[in-house]
Protein backbone atom coordinates (compact mmCIF):
# COMPACT_ATOMS: atom_id res chain seq x y z
CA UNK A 1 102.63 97.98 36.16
CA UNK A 2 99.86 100.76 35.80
CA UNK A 3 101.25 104.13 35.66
CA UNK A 4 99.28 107.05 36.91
CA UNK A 5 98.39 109.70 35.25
CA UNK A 6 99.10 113.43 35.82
CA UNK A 7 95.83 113.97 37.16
CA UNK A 8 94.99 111.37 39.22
CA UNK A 9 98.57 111.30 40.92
CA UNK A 10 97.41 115.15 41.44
CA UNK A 11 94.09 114.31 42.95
CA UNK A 12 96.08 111.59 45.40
CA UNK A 13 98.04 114.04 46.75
CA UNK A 14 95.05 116.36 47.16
CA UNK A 15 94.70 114.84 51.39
CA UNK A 16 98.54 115.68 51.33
CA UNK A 17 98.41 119.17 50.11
CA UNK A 18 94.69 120.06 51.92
CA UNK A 19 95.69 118.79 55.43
CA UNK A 20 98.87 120.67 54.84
CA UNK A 21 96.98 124.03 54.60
CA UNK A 22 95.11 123.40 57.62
CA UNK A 23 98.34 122.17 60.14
CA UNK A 24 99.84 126.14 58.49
CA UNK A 25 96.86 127.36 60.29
CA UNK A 26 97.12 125.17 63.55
CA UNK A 27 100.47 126.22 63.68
CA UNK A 28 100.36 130.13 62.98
CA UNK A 29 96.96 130.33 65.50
CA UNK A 30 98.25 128.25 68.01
CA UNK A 31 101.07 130.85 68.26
CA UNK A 32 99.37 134.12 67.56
CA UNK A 33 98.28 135.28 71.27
CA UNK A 34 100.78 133.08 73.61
CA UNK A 35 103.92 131.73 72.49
CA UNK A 36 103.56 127.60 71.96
CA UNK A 37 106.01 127.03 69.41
CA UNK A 38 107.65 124.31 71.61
CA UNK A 39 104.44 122.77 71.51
CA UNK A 40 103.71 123.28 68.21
CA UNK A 41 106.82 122.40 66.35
CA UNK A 42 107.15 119.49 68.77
CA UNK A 43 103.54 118.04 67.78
CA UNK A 44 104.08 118.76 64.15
CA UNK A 45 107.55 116.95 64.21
CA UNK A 46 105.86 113.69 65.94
CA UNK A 47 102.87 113.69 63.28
CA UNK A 48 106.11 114.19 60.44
CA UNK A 49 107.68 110.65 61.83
CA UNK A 50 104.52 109.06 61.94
CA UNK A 51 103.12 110.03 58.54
CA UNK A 52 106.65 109.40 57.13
CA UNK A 53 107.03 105.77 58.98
CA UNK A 54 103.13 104.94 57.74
CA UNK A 55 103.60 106.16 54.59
CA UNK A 56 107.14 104.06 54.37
CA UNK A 57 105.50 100.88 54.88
CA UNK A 58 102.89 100.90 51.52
CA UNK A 59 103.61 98.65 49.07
CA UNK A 60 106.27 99.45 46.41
CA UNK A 61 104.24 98.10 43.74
CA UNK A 62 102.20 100.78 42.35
CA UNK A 63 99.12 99.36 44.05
CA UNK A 64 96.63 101.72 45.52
CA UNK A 65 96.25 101.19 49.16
CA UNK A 66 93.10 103.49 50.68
CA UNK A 67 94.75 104.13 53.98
CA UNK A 68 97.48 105.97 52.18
CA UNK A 69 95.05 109.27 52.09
CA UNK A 70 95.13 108.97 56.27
CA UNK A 71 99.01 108.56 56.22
CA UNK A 72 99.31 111.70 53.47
CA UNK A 73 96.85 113.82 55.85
CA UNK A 74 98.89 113.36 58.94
CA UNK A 75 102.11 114.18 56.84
CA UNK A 76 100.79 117.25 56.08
CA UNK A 77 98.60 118.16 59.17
CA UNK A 78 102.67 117.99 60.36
CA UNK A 79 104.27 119.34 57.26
CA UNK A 80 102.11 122.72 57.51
CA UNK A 81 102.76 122.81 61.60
CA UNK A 82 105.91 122.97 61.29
CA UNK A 83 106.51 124.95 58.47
CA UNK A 84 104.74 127.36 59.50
CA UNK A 85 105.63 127.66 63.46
CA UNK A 86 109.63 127.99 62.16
CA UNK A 87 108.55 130.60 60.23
CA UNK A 88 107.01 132.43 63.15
CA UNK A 89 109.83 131.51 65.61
CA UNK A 90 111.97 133.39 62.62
CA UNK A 91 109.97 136.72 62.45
CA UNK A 92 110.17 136.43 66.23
CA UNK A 93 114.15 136.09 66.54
CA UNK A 94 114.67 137.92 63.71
CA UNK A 95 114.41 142.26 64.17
CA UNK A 96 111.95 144.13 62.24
CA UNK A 97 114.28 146.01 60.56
CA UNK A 98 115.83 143.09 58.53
CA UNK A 99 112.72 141.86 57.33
CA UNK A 100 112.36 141.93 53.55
CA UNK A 101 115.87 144.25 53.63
CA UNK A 102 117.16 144.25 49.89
CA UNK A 103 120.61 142.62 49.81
CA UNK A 104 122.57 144.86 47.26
CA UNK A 105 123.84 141.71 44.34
CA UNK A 106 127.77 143.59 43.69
């Protein structure tokens, strides 16, 4: 079997990690003037089962299979949707006041 290296497992991941950034700002600007984080999280959760079922089915091999880039990049495109809508819905439900509050440790 050919192991990967560091770097190139890195630059496989890249379509993971890029299309991750852009579903965080989907999800944050799809929420910014009108509230559509049903919408949102519910369209970032189906593109999470997708990804995760196409990504499920590459071969356990090792073997490099192109259309693993397109299942990474909808993972992510619903990785960064909903990450970053359930951290909206929290400053939302959550009062000003307890944001960033420092818990005392004793």
């Amino acid at each position: 079997m050919d192991l990967n290296t560091p770097v190139r497992s890195g630059l496989r991941l890249l379509p993971l990690v890029a299309s991750t950034a852009c579903g965080s700002l989907i999800g944050g600007g799809s929420s910014a003037k009108k509230n559509m984080t049903f919408y949102t999280m519910s369209i970032g959760t189906i593109l999470v089962i997708i990804g995760s079922g196409l990504l499920s089915i590459l071969p356990a091999d090792g073997h490099q299979v192109t259309a693993q880039y397109g299942y990474e990049a909808l993972l992510g495109l619903g990785l960064g949707m909903t990450v970053s809508t359930a951290t909206f819905m929290n400053s939302l439900e959550v009062d000003f006041t307890d944001h960033g509050k420092d818990i005392p440790l004793s």
